[in-house]
N, C-alpha and C. Protein backbone atom coordinates (compact mmCIF):
# COMPACT_ATOMS: atom_id res chain seq x y z
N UNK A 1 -46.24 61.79 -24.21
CA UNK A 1 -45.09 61.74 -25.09
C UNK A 1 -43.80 61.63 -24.31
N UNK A 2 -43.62 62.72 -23.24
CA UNK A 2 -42.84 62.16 -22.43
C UNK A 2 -42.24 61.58 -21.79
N UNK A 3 -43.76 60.60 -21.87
CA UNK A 3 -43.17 58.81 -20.70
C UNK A 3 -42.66 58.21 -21.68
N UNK A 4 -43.33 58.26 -22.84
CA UNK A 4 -42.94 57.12 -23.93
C UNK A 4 -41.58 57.50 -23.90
N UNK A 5 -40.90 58.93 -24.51
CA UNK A 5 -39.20 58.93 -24.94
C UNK A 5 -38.69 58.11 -23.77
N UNK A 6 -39.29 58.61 -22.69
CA UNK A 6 -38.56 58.04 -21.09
C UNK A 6 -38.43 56.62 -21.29
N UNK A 7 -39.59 55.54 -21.45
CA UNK A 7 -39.47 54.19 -21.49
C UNK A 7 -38.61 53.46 -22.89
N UNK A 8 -38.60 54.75 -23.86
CA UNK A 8 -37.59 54.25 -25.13
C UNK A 8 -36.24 54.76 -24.07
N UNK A 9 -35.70 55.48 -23.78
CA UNK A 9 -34.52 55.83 -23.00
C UNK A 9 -34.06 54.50 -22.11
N UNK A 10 -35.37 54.13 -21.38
CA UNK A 10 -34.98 53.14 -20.59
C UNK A 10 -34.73 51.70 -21.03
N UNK A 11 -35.61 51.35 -22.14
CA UNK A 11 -35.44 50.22 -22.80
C UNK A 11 -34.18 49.46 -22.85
N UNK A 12 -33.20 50.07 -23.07
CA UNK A 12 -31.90 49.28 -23.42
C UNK A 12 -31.12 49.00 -22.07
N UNK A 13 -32.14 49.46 -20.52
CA UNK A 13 -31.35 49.57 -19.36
C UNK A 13 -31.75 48.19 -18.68
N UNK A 14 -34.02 48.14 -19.59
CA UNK A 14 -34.04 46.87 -19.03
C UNK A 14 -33.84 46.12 -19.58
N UNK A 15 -33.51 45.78 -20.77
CA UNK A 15 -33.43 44.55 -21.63
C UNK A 15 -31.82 44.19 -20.46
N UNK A 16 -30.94 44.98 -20.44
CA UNK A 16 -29.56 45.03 -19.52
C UNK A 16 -30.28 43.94 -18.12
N UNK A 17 -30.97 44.69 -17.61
CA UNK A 17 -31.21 44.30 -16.30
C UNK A 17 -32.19 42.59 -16.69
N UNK A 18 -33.07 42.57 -17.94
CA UNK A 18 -33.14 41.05 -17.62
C UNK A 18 -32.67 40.30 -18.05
N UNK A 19 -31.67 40.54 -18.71
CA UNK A 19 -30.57 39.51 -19.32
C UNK A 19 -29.46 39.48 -18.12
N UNK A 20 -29.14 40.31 -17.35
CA UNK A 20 -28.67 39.61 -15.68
C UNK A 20 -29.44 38.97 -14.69
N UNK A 21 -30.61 39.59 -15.19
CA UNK A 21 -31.52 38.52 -13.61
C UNK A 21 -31.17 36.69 -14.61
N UNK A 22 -31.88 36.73 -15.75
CA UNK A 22 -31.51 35.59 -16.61
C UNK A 22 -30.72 35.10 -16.25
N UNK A 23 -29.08 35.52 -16.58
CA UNK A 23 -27.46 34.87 -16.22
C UNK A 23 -27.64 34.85 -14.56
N UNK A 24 -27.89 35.36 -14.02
CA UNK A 24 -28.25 35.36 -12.08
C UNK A 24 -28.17 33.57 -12.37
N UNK A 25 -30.01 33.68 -12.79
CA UNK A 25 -30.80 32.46 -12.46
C UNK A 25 -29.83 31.33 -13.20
N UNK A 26 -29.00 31.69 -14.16
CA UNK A 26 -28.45 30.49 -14.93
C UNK A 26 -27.48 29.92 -13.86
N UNK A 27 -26.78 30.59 -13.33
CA UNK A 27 -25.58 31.13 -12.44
C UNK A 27 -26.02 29.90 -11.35
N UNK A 28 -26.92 30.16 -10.57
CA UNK A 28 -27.52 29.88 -9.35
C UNK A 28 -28.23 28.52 -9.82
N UNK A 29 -28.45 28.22 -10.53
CA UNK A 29 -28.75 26.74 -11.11
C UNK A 29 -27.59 25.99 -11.68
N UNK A 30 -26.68 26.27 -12.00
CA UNK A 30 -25.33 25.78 -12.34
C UNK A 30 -24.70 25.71 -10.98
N UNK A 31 -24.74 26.37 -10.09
CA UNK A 31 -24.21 26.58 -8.86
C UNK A 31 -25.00 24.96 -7.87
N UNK A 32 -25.85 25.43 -8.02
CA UNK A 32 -27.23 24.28 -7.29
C UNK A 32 -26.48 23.00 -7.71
N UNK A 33 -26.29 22.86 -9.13
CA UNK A 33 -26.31 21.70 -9.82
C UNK A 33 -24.84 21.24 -9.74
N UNK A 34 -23.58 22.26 -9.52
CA UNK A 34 -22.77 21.52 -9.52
C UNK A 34 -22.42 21.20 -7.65
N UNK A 35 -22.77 22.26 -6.98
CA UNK A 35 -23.23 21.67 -5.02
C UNK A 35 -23.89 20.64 -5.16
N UNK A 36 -24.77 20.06 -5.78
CA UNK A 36 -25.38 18.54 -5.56
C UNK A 36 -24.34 17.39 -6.03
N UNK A 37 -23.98 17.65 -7.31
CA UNK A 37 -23.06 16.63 -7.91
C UNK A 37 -22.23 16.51 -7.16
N UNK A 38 -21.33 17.37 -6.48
CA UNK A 38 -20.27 17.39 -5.15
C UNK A 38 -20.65 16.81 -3.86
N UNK A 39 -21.87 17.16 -3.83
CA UNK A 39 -22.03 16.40 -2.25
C UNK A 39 -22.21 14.76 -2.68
N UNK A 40 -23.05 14.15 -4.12
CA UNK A 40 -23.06 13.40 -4.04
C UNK A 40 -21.80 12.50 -4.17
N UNK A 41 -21.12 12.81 -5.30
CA UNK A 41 -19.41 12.14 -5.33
C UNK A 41 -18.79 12.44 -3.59
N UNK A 42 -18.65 13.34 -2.64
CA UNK A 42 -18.54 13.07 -1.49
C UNK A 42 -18.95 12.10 -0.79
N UNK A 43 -20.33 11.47 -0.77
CA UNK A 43 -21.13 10.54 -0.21
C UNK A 43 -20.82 9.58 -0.80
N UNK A 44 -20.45 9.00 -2.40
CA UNK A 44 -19.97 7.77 -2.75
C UNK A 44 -18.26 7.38 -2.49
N UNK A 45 -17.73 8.48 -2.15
CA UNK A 45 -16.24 8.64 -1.72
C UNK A 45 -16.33 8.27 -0.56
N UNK A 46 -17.13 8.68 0.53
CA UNK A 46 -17.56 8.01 2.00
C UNK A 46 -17.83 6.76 1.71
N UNK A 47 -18.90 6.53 1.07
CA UNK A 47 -19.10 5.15 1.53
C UNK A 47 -18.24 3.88 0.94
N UNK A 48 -17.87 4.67 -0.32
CA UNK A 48 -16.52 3.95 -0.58
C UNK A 48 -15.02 3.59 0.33
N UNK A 49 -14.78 4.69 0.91
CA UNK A 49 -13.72 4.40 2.00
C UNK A 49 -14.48 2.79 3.52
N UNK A 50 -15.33 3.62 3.60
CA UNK A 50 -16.27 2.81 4.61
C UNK A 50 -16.25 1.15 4.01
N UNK A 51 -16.76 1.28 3.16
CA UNK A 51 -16.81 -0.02 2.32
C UNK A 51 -15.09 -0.93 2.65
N UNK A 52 -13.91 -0.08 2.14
CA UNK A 52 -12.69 -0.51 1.83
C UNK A 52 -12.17 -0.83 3.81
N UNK A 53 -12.57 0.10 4.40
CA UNK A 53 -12.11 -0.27 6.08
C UNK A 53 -12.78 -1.25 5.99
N UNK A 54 -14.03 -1.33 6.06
CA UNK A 54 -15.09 -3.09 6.50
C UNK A 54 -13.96 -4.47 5.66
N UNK A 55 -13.91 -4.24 4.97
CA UNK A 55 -13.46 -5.26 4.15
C UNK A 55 -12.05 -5.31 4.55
N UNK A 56 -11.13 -4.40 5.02
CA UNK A 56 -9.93 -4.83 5.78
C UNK A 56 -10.09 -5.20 7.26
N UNK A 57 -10.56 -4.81 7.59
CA UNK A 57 -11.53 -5.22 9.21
C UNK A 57 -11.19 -6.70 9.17
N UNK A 58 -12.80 -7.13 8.22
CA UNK A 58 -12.85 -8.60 8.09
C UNK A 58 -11.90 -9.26 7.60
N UNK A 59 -10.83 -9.15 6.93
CA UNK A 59 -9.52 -9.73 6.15
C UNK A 59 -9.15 -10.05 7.53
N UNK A 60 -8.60 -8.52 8.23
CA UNK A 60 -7.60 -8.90 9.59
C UNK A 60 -8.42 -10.08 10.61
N UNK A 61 -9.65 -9.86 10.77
CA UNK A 61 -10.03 -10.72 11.71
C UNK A 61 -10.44 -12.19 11.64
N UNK A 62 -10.36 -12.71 9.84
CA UNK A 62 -10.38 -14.02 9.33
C UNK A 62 -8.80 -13.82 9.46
N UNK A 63 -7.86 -13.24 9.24
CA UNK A 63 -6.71 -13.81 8.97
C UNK A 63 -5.78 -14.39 11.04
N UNK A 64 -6.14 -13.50 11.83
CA UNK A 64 -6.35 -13.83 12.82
C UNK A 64 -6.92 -15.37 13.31
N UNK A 65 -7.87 -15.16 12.91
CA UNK A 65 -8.89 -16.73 13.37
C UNK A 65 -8.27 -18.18 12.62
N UNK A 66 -7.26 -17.67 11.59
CA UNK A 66 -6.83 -18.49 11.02
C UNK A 66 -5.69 -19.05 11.27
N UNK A 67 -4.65 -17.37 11.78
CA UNK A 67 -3.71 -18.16 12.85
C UNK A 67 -3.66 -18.56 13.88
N UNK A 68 -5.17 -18.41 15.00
CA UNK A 68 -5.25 -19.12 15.95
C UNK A 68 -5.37 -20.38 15.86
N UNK A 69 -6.36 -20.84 14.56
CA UNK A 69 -6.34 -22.15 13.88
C UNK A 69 -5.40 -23.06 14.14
N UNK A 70 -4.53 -21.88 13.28
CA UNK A 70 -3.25 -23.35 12.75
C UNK A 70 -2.22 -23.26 14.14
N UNK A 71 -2.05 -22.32 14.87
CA UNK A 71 -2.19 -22.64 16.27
C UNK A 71 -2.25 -23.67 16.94
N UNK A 72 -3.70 -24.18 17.17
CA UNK A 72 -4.60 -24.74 17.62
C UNK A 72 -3.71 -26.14 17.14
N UNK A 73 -3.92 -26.23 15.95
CA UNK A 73 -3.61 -26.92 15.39
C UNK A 73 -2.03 -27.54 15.06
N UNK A 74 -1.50 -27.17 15.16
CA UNK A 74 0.00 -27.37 15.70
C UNK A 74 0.22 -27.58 17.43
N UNK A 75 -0.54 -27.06 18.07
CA UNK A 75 -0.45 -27.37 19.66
C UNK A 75 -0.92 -28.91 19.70
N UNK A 76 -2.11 -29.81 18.64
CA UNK A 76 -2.89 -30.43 18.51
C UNK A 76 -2.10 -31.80 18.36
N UNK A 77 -1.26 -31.30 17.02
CA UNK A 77 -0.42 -32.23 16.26
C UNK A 77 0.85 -32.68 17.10
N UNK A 78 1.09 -31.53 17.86
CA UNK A 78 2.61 -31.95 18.55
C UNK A 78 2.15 -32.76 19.80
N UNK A 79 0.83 -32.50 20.46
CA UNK A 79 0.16 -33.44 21.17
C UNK A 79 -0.12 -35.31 21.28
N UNK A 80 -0.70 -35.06 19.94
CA UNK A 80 -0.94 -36.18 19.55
C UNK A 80 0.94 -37.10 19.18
N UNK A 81 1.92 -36.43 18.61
CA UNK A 81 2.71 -37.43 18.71
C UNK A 81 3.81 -37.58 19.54
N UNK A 82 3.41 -36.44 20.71
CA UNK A 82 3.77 -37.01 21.69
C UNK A 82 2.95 -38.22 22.16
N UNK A 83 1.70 -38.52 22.12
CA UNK A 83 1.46 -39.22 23.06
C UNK A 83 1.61 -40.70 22.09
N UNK A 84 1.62 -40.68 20.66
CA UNK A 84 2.09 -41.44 20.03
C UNK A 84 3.29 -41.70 20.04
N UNK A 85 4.05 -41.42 20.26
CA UNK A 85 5.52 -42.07 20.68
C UNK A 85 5.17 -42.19 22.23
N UNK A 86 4.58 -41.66 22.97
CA UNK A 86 4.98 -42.90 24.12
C UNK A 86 4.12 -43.88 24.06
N UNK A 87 3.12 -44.02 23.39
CA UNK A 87 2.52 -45.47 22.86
C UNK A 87 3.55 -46.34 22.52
N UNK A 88 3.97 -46.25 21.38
CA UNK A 88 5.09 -46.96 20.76
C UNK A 88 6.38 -47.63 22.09
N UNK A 89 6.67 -46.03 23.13
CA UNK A 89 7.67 -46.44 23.64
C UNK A 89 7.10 -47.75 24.52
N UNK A 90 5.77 -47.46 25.08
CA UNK A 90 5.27 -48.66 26.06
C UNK A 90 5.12 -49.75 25.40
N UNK A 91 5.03 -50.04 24.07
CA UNK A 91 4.57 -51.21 23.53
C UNK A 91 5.95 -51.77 23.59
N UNK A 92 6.77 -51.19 23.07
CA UNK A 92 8.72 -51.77 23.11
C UNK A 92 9.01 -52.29 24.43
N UNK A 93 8.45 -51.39 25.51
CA UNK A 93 8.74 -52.07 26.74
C UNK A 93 8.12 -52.97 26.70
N UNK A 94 7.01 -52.96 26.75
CA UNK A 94 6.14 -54.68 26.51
C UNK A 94 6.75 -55.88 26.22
N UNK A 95 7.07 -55.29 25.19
CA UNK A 95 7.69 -56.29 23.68
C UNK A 95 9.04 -57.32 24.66
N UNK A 96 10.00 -55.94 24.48
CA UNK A 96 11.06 -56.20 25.74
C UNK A 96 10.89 -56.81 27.15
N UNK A 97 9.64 -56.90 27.84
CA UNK A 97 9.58 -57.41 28.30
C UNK A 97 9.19 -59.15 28.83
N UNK A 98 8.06 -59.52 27.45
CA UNK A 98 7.68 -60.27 26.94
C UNK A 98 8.70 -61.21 26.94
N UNK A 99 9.75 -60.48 26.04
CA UNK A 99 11.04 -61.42 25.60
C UNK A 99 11.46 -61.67 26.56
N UNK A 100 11.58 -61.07 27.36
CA UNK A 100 12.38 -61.38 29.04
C UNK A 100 11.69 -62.36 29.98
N UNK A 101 10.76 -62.24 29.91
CA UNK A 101 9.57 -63.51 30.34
C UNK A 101 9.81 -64.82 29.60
N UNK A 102 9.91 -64.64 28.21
CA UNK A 102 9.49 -65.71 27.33
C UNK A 102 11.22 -66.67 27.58
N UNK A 103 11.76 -65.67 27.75
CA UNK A 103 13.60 -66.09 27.71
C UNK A 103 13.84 -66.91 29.44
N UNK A 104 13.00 -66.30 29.97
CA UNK A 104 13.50 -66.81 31.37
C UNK A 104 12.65 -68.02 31.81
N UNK A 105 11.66 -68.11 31.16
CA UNK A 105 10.40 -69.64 31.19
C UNK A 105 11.42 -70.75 30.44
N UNK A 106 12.36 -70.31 29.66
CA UNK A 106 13.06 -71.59 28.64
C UNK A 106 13.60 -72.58 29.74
């Protein structure tokens, strides 16, 4: 009779105690669950930054290659008419000279 009053006495201490182990475990799974969701948004925030450097990387180093290009290409162009005007200039001498030939045979 004794144990029994004892375990009615105690009753309302454990229903107490497993309705905290309960909230514990809720606690510690909410905890779990929101540490995963965090690490993962961390890891898509990484590889997102990662992602955004690569892609300025490659911008700078096409935009580079592009002004070596036109570079290239302007060193190319001013080349070429130089050597096209002194084409032209030798053909005038020619020309000029021709006439000077052709003038002095009369």
């Amino acid at each position: 009779m004794k144990d029994s009053q004892e375990a009615e006495r105690l009753l309302p201490f454990k229903s107490l105690e497993e309705r905290m182990l309960k909230y514990k475990k809720e606690l510690e799974t909410k905890y779990a669950n929101d540490l995963e969701s965090e690490v993962r948004r961390l890891k898509e925030f990484e590889l997102s930054k990662i992602r955004i450097e690569e892609a300025q990387r490659y911008r700078q180093k096409i935009q580079e290659y592009r002004d070596e290009l036109e570079v290239l290409q302007s060193d190319k162009l001013r080349e070429l008419k130089l050597r096209e005007s002194e084409a032209w200039e030798r053909i005038k001498n020619r020309e000029r000279d021709l006439d000077k030939q052709a003038f002095e045979q009369r």
